[in-house]
N, C-alpha and C. Protein backbone atom coordinates (compact mmCIF):
# COMPACT_ATOMS: atom_id res chain seq x y z
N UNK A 1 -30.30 22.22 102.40
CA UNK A 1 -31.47 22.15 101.53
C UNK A 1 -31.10 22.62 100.14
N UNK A 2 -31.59 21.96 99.07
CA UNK A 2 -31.11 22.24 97.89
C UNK A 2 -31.65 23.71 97.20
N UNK A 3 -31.09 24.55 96.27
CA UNK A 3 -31.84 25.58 96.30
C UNK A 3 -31.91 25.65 94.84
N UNK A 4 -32.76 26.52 94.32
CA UNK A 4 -32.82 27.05 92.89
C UNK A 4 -31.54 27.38 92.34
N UNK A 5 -30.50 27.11 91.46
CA UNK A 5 -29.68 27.60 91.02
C UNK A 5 -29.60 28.38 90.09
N UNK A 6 -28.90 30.13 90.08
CA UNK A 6 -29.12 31.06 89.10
C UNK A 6 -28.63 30.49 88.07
N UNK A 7 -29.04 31.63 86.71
CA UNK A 7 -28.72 30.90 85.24
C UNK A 7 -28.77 32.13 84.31
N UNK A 8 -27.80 31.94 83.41
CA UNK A 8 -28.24 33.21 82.06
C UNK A 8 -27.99 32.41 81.01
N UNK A 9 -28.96 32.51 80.38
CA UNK A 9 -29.40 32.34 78.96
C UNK A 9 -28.51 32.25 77.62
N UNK A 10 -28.12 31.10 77.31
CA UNK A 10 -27.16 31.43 76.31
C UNK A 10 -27.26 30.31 75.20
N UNK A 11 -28.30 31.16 74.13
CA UNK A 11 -28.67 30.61 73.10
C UNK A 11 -27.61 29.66 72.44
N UNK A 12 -27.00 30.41 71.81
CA UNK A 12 -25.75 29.47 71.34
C UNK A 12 -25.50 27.90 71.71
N UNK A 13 -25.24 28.21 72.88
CA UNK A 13 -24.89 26.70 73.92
C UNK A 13 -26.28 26.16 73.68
N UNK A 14 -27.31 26.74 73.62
CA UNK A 14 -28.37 25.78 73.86
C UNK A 14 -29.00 25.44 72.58
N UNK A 15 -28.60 25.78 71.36
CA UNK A 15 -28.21 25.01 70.04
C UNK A 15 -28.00 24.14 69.81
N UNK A 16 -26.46 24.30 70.77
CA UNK A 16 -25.97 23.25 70.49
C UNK A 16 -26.41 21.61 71.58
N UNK A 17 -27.17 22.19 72.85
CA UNK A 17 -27.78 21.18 73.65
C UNK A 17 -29.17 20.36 72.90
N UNK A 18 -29.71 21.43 72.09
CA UNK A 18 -31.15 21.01 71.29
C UNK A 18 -30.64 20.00 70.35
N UNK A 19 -29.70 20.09 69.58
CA UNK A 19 -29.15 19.57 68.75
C UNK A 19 -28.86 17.94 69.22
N UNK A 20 -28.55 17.90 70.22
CA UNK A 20 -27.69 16.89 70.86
C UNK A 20 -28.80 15.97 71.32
N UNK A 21 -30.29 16.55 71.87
CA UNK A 21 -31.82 15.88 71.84
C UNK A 21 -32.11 15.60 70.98
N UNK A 22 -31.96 15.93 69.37
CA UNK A 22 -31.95 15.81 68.27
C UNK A 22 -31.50 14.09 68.27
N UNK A 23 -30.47 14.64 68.43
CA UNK A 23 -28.84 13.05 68.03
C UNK A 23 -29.54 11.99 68.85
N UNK A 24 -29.96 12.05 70.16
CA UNK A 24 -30.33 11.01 71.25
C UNK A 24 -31.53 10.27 70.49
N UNK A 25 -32.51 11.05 69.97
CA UNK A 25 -33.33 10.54 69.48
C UNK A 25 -33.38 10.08 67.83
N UNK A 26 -32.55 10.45 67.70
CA UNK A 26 -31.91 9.20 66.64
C UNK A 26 -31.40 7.88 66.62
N UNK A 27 -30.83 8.21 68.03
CA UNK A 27 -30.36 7.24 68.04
C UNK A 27 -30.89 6.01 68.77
N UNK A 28 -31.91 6.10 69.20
CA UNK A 28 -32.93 5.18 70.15
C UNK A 28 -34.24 5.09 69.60
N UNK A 29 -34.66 4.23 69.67
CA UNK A 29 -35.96 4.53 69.41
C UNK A 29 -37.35 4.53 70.58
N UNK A 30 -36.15 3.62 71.88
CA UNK A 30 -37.10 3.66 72.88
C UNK A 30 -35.63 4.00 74.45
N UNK A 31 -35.98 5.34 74.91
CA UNK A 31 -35.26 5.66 75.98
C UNK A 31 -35.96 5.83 77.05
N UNK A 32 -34.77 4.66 78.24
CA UNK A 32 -35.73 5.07 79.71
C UNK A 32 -35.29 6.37 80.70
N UNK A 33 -36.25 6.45 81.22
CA UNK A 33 -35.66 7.67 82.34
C UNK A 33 -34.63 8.05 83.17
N UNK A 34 -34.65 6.55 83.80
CA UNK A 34 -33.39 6.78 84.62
C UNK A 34 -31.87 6.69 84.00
N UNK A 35 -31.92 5.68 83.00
CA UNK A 35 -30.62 5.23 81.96
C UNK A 35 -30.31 6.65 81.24
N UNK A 36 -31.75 7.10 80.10
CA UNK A 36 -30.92 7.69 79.22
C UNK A 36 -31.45 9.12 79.39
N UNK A 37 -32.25 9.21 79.57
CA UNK A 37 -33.38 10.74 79.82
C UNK A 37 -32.74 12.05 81.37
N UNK A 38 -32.78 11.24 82.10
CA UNK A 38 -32.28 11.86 83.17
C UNK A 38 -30.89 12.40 83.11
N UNK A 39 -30.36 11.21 83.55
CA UNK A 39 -28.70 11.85 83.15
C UNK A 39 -28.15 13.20 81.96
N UNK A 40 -28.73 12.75 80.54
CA UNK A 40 -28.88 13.65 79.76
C UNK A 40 -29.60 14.96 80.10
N UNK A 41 -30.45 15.20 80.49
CA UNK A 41 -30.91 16.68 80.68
C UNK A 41 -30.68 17.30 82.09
N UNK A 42 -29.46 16.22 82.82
CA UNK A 42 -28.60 16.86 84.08
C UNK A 42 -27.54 17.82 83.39
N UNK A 43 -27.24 17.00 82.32
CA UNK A 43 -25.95 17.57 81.73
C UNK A 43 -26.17 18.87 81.16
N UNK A 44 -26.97 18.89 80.77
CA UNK A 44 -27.75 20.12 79.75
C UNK A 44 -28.91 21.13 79.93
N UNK A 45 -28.27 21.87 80.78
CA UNK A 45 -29.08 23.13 81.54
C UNK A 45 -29.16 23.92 80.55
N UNK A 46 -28.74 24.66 79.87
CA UNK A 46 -29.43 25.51 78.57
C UNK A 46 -30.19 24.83 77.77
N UNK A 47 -30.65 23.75 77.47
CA UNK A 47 -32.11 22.88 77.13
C UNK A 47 -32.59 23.21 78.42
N UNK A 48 -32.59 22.80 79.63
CA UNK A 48 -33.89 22.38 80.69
C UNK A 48 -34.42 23.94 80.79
N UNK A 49 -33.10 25.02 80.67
CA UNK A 49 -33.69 26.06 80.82
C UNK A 49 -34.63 26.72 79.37
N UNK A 50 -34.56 26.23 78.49
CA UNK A 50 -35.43 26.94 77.38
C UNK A 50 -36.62 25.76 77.48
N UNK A 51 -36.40 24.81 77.94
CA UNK A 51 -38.23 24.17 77.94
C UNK A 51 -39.24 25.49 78.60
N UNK A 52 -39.07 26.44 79.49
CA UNK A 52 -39.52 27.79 80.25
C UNK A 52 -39.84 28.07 78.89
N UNK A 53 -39.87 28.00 77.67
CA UNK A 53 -40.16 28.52 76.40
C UNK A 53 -41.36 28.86 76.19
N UNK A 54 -41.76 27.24 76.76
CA UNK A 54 -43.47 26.81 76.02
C UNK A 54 -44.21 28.01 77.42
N UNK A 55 -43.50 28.68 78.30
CA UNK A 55 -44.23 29.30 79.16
C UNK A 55 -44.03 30.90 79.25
N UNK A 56 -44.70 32.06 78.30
CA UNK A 56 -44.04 32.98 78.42
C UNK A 56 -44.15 33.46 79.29
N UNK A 57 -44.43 33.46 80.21
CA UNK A 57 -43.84 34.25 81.92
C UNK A 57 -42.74 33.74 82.34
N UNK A 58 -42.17 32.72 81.38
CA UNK A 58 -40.90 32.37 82.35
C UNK A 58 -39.56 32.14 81.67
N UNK A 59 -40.03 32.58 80.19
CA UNK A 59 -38.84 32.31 79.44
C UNK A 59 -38.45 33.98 79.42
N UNK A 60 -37.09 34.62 79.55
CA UNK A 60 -36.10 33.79 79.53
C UNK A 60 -35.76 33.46 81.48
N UNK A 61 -35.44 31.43 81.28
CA UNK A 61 -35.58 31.64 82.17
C UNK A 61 -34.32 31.66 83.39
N UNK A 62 -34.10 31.87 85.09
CA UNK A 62 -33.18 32.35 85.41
C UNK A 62 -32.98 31.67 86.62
N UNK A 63 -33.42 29.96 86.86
CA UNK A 63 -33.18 29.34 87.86
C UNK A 63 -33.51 28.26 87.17
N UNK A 64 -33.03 27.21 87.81
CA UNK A 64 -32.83 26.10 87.45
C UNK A 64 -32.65 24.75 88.01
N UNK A 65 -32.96 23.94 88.35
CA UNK A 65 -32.59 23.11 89.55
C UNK A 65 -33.50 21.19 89.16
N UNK A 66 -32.44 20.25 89.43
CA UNK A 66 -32.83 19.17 89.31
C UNK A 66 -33.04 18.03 90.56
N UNK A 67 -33.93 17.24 90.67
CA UNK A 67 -34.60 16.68 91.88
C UNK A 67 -34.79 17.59 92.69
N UNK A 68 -35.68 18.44 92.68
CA UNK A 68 -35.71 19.82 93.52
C UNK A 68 -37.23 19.08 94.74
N UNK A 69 -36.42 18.29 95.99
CA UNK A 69 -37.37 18.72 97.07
C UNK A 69 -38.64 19.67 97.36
N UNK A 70 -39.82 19.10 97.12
CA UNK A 70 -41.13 19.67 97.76
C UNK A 70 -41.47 19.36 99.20
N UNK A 71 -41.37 18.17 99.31
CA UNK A 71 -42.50 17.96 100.72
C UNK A 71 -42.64 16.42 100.49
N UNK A 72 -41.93 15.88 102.05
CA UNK A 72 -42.01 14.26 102.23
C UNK A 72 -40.98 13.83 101.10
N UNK A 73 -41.26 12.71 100.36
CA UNK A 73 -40.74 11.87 99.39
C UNK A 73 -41.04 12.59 98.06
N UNK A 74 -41.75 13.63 98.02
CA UNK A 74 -41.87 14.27 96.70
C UNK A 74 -40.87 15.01 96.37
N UNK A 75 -40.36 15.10 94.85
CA UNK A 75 -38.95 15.93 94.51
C UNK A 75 -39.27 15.90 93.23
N UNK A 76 -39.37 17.03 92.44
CA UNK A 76 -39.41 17.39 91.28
C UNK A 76 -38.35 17.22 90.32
N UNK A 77 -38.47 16.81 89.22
CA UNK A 77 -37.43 16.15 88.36
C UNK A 77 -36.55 17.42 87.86
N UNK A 78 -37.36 18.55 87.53
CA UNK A 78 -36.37 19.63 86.76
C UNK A 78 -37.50 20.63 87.19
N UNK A 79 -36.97 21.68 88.06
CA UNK A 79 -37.65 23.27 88.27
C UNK A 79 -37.09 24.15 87.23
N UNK A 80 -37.75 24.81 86.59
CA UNK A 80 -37.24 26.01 85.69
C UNK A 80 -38.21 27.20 85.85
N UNK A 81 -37.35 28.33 86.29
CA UNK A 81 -37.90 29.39 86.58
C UNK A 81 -37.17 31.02 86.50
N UNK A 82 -38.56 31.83 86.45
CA UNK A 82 -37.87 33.38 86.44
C UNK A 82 -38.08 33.63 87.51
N UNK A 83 -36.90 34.34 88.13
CA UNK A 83 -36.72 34.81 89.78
C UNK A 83 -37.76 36.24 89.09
N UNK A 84 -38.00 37.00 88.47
CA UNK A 84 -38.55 38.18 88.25
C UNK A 84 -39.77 38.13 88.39
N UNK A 85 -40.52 37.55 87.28
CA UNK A 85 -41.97 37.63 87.41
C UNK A 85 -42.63 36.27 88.77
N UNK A 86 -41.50 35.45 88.90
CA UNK A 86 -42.36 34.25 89.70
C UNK A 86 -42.80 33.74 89.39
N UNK A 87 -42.54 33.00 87.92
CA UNK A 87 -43.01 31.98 87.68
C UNK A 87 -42.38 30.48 87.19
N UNK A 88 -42.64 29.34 87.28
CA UNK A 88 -41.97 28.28 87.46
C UNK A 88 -42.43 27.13 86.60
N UNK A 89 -41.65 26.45 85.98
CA UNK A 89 -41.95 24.93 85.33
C UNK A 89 -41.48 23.94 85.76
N UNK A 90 -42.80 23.20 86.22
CA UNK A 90 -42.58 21.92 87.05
C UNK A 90 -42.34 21.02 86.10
N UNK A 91 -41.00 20.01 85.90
CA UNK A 91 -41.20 19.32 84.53
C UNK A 91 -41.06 17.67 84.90
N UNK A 92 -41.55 16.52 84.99
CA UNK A 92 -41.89 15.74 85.11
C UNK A 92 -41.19 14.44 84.38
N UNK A 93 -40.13 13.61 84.06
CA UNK A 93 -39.99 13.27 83.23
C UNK A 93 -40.29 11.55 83.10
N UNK A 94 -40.36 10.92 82.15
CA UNK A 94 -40.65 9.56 81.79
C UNK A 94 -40.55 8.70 80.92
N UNK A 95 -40.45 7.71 80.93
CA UNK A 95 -39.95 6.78 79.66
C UNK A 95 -40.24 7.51 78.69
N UNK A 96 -39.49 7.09 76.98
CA UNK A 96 -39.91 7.21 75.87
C UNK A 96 -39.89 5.59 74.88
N UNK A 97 -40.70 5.35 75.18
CA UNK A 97 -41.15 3.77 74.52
C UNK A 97 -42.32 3.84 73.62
N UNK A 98 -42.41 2.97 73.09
CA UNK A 98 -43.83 2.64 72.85
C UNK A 98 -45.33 2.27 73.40
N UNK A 99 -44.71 1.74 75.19
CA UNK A 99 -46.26 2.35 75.33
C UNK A 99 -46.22 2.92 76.31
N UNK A 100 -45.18 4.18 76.17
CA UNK A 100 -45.20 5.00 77.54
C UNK A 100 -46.66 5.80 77.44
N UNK A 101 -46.85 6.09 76.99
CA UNK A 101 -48.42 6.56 76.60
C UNK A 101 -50.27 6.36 76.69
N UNK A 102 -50.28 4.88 75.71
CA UNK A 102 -50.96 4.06 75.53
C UNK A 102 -50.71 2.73 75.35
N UNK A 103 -51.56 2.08 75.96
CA UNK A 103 -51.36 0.73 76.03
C UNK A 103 -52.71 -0.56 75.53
N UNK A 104 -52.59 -1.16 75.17
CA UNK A 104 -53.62 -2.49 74.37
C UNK A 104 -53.58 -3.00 75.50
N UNK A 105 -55.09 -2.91 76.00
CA UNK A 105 -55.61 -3.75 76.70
C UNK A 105 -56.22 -4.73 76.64
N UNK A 106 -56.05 -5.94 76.65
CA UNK A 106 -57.02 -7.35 76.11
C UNK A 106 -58.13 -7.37 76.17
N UNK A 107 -58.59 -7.56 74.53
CA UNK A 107 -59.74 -8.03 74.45
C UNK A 107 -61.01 -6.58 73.97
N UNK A 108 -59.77 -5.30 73.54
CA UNK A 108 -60.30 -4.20 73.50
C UNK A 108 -58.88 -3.89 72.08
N UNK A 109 -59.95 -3.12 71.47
CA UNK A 109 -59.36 -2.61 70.14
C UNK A 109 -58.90 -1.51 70.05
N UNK A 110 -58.99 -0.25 71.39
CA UNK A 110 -58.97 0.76 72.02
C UNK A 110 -58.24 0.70 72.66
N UNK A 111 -56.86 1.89 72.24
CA UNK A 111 -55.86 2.04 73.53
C UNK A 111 -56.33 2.38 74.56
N UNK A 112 -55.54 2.40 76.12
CA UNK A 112 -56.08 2.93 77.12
C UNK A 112 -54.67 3.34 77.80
N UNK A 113 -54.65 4.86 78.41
CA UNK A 113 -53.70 5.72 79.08
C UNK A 113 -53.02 4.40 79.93
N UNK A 114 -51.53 4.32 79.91
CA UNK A 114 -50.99 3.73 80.32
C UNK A 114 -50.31 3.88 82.05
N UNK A 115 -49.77 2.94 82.51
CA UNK A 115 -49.80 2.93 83.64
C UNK A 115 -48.53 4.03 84.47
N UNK A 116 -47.46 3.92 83.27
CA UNK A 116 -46.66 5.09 83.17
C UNK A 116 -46.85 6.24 83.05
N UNK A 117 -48.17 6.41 81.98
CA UNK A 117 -48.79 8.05 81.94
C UNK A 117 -49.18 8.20 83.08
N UNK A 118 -49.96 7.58 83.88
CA UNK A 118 -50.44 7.89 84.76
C UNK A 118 -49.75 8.29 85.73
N UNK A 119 -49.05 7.37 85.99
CA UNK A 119 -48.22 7.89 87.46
C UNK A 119 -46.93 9.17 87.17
N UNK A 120 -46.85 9.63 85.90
CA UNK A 120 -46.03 10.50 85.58
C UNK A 120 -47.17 11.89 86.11
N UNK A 121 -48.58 11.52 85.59
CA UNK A 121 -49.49 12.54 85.54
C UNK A 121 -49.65 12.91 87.25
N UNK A 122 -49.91 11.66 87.76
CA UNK A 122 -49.66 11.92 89.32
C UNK A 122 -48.62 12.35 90.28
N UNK A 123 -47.94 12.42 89.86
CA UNK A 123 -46.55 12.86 90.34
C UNK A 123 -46.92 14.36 90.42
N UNK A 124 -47.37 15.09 88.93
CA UNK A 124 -47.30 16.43 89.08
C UNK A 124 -48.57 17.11 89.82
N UNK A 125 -49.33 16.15 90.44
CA UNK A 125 -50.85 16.54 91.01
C UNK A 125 -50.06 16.43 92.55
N UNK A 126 -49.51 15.77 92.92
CA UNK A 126 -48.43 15.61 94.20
C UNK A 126 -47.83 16.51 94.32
N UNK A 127 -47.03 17.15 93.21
CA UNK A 127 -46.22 18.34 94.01
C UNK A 127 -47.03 19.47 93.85
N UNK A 128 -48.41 19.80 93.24
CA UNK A 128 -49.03 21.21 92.96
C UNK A 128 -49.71 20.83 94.14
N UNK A 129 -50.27 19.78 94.99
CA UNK A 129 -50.72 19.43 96.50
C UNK A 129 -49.39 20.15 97.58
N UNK A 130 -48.25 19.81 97.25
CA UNK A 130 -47.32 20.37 97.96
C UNK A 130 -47.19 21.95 97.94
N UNK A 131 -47.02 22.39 96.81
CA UNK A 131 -46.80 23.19 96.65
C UNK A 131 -47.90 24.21 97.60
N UNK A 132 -49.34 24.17 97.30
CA UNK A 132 -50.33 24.23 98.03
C UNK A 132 -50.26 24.25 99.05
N UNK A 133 -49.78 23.42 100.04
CA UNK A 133 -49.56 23.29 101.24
C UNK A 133 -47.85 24.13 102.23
N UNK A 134 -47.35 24.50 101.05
CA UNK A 134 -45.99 25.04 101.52
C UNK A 134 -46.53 26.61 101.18
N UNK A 135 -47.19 26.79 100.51
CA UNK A 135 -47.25 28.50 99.91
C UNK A 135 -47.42 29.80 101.39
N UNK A 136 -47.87 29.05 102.58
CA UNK A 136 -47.64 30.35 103.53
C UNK A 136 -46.38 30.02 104.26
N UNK A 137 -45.13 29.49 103.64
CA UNK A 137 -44.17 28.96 104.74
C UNK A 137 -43.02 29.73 104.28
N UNK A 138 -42.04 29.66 105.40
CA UNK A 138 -40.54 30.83 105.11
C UNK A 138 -40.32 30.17 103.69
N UNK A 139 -40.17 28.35 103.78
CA UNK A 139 -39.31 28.28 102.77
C UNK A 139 -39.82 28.06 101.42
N UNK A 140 -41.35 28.55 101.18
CA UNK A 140 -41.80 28.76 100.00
C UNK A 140 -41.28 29.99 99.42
N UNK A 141 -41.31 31.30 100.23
CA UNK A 141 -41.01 32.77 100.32
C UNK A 141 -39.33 32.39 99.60
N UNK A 142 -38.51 31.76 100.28
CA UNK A 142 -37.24 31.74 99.97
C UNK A 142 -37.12 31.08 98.75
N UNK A 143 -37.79 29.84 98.56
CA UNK A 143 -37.45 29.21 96.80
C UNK A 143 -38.20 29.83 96.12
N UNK A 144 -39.26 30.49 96.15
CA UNK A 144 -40.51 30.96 94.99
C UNK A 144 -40.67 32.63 95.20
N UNK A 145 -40.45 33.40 96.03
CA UNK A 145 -41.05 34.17 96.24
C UNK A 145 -42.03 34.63 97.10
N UNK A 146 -42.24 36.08 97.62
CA UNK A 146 -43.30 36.58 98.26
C UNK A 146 -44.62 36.80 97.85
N UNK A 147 -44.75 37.66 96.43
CA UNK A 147 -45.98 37.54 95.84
C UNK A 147 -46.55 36.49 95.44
N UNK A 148 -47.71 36.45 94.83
CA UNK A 148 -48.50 35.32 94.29
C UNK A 148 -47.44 34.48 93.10
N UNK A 149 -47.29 33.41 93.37
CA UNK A 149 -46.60 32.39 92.22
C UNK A 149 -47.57 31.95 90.75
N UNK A 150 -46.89 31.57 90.04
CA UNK A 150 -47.65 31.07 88.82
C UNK A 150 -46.85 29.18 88.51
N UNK A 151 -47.44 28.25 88.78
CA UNK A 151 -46.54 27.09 88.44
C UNK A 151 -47.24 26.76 87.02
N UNK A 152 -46.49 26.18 86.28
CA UNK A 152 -46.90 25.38 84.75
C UNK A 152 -46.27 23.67 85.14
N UNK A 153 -47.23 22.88 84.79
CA UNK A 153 -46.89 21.50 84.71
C UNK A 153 -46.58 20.77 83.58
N UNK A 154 -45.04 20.34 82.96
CA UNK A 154 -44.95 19.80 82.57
C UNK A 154 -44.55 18.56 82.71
N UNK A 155 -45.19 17.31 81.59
CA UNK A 155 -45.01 15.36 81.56
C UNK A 155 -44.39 15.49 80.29
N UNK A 156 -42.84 15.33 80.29
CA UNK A 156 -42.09 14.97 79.19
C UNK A 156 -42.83 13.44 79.13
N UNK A 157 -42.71 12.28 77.74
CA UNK A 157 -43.33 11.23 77.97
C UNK A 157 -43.10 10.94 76.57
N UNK A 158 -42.63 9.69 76.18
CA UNK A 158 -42.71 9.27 74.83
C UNK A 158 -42.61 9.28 73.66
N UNK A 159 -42.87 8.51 72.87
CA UNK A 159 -42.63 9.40 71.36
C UNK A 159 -43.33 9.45 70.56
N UNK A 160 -43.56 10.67 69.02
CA UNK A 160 -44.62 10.75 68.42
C UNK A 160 -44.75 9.55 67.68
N UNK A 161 -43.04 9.06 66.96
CA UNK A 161 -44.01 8.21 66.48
C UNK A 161 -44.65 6.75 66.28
N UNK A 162 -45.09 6.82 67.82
CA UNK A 162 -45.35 5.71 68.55
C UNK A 162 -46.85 5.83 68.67
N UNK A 163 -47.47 7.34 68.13
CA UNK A 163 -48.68 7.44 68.51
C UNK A 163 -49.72 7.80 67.15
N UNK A 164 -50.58 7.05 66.75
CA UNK A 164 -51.68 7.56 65.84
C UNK A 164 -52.00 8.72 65.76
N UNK A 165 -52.90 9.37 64.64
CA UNK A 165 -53.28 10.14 64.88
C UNK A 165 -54.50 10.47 65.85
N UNK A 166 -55.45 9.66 66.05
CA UNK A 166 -56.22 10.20 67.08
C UNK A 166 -55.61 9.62 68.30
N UNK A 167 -54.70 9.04 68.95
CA UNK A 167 -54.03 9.31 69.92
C UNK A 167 -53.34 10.40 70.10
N UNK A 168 -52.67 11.17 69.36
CA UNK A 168 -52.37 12.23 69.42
C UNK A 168 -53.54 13.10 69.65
N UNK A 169 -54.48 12.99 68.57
CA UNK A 169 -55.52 14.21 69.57
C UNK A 169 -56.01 14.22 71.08
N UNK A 170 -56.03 12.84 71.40
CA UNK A 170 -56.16 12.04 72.74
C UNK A 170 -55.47 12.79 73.88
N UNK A 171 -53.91 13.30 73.43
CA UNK A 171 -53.14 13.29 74.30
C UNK A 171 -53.40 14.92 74.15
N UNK A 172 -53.56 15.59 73.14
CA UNK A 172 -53.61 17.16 72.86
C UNK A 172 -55.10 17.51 73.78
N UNK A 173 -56.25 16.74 73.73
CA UNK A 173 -57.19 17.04 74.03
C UNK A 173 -56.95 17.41 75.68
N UNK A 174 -56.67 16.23 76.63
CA UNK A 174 -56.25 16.35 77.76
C UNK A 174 -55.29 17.12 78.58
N UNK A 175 -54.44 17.31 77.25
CA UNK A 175 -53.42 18.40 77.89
C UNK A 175 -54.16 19.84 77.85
N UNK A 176 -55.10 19.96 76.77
CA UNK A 176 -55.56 21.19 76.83
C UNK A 176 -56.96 21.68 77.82
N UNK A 177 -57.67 20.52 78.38
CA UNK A 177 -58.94 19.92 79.16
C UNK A 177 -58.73 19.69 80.59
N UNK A 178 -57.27 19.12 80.95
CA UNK A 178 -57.03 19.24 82.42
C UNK A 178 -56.52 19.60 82.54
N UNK A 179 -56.79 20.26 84.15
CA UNK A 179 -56.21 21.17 84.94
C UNK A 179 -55.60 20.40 86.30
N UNK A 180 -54.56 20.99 87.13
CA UNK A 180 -54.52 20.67 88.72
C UNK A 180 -54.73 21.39 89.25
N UNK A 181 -55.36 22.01 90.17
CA UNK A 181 -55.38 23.29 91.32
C UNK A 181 -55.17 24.34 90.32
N UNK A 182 -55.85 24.76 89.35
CA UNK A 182 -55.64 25.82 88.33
C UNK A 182 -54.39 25.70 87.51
N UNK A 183 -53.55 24.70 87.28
CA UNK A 183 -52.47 24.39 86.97
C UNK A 183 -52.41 23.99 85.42
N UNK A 184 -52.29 24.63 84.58
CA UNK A 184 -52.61 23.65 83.44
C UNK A 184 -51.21 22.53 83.53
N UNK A 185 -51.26 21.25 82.50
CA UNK A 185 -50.45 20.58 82.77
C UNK A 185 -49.73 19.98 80.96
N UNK A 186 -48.96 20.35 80.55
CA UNK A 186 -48.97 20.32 79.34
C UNK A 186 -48.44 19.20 79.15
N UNK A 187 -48.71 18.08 78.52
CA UNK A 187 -48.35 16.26 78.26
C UNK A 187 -47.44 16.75 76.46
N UNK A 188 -46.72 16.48 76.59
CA UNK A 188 -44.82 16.70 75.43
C UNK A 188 -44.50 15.12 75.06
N UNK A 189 -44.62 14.86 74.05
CA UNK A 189 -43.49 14.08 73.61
C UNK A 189 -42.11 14.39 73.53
N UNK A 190 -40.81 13.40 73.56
CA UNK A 190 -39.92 14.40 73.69
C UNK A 190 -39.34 14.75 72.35
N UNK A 191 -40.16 14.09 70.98
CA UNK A 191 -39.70 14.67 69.51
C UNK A 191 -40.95 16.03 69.82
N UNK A 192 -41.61 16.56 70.44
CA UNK A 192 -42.34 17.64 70.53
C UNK A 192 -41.16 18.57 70.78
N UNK A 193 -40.95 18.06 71.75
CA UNK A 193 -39.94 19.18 72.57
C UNK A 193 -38.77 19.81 71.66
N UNK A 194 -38.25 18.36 71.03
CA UNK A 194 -37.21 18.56 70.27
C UNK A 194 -37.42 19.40 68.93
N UNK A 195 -38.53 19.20 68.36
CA UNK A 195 -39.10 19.92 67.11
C UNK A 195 -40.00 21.18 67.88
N UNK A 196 -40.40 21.51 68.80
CA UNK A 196 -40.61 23.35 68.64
C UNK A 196 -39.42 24.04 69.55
N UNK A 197 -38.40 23.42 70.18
CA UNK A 197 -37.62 24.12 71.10
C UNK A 197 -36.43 24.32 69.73
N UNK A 198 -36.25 23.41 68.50
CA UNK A 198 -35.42 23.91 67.71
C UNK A 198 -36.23 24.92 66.76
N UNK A 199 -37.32 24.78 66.48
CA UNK A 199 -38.38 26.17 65.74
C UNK A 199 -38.15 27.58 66.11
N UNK A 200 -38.29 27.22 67.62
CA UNK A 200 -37.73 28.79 68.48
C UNK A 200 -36.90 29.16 68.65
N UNK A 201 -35.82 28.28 68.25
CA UNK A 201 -34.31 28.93 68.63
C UNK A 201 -33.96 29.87 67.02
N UNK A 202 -34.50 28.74 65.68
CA UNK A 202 -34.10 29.52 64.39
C UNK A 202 -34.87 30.63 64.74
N UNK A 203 -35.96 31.43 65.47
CA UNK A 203 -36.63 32.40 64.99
C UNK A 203 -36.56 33.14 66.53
N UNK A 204 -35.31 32.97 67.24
CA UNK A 204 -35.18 33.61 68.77
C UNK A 204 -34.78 35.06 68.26
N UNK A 205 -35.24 35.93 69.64
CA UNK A 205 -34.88 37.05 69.83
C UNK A 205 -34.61 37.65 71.05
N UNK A 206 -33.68 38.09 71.48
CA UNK A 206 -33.68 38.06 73.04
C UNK A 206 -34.45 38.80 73.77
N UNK A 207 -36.32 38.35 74.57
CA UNK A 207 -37.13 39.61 75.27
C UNK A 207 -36.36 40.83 76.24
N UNK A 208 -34.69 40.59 76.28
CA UNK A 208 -34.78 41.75 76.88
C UNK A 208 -33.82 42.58 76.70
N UNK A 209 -33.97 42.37 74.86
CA UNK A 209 -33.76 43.81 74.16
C UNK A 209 -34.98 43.96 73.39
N UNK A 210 -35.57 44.00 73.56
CA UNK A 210 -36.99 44.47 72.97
C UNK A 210 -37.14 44.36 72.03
N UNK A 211 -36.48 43.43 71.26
CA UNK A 211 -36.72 42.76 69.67
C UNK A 211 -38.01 42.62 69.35
C-alpha cells in the first residue's frame, strides 16, 4: 500500500521548482494533465510541497505523496501534509486550456462551468466521501493520524488568462461559497499558483524559527 512519504522543506530548491512553473507556462498556452501537468509536478516535490502554503496548518509541509489511494477506484492526485498538526491538502489536478473552466454554450451569451470543472470538482467530493468513510479504520489512523484530521481541497484548473473578469469573480465566489463535508475547496488557476507561491517565497520565513 502506498504511503505518505516524509519531506523537509527546502526553500531554495523550491525556487528554483516555482521558477520552472513559471517557464512551463510560458511556454504553453494550453497544458493537459496527463502530457504536461502531471508528470511535471511528479518531478517537483518542493513545489507540491509548498502548495500546503495556501493552508496554514500545514505549511511547512512534511509528507507528500502522488496518486495516493483512498477507497475503490478513487486516488488522489497529490496529498500534502503535516504529520504534526494533521492536517492535509487534497490537490486535484486538470487541464489548463481555454475552456477548462467555462464553456459557450449555444445559443447563450453566458458562460457555463465546464464539463472538466466539474468532474475535477467531483473528484474532490469523492475522496472527502472516502475519506469520511475510512476515518474510524486502522488505515486512516496509519496515513492521517489518531486525532481529529483537518483536509483542505484543492482544483488546480486552467488559466487566468483565459478568464474575464467576472468569470473570475465566478470562480472566486464559489471557491469561497462551497463547501464539501465542511471542507472548503479552493478552485487555483495554475498562473494563481504560480504568482502567490512565488510572492511567498520572496517574503518566506521559516515558522520554525519563530521569525
Amino acid at each position: 500500500m502506498k504511503a505518505l512519504e516524509a519531506l523537509s522543506f527546502d526553500p531554495i530548491r523550491c525556487k528554483k521548482e516555482v521558477d520552472e512553473l513559471g517557464a512551463l507556462l510560458k511556454s504553453k498556452q494550453g497544458l493537459e494533465e496527463r502530457k504536461h501537468l502531471q508528470p511535471f509536478f511528479r518531478k517537483r516535490r518542493q513545489l507540491c510541497a509548498f502548495i500546503g502554503s495556501y493552508a496554514p496548518d500545514v505549511f511547512p509541509a512534511d509528507r507528500v505523496a502522488f496518486e495516493f489511494p483512498l477507497f475503490g477506484d478513487f486516488a488522489a492526485d497529490l496529498v500534502v501534509g503535516n504529520s504534526k498538526s494533521q492536517s492535509y491538502c487534497m490537490v486535484e489536478f486538470e487541464d489548463a486550456t481555454g475552456d477548462s473552466i467555462f464553456c459557450k454554450p449555444k445559443g447563450k451569451s453566458t458562460k457555463e462551468w465546464s464539463k472538466r470543472f466539474d468532474h475535477g470538482f467531483s473528484q474532490l467530493v469523492d475522496w472527502f466521501f472516502s475519506l469520511s468513510d475510512l476515518r474510524n479504520t486502522e488505515r486512516f489512523a496509519r496515513d492521517f493520524g489518531l486525532r481529529h484530521c483537518r483536509f483542505h481541497g484543492f482544483l488546480l484548473i486552467g488559466r487566468s488568462q483565459f478568464l474575464s473578469d467576472e468569470e473570475r469573480s465566478r470562480l472566486r465566489w464559489r471557491a469561497e461559497r462551497v463547501v464539501v463535508d465542511s471542507h472548503a475547496v479552493n478552485c487555483l488557476t495554475f498562473d494563481d499558483v504560480y504568482r502567490d507561491l512565488s510572492w511567498r517565497l520572496r517574503h518566506y520565513s521559516d515558522p520554525s524559527s519563530g521569525a
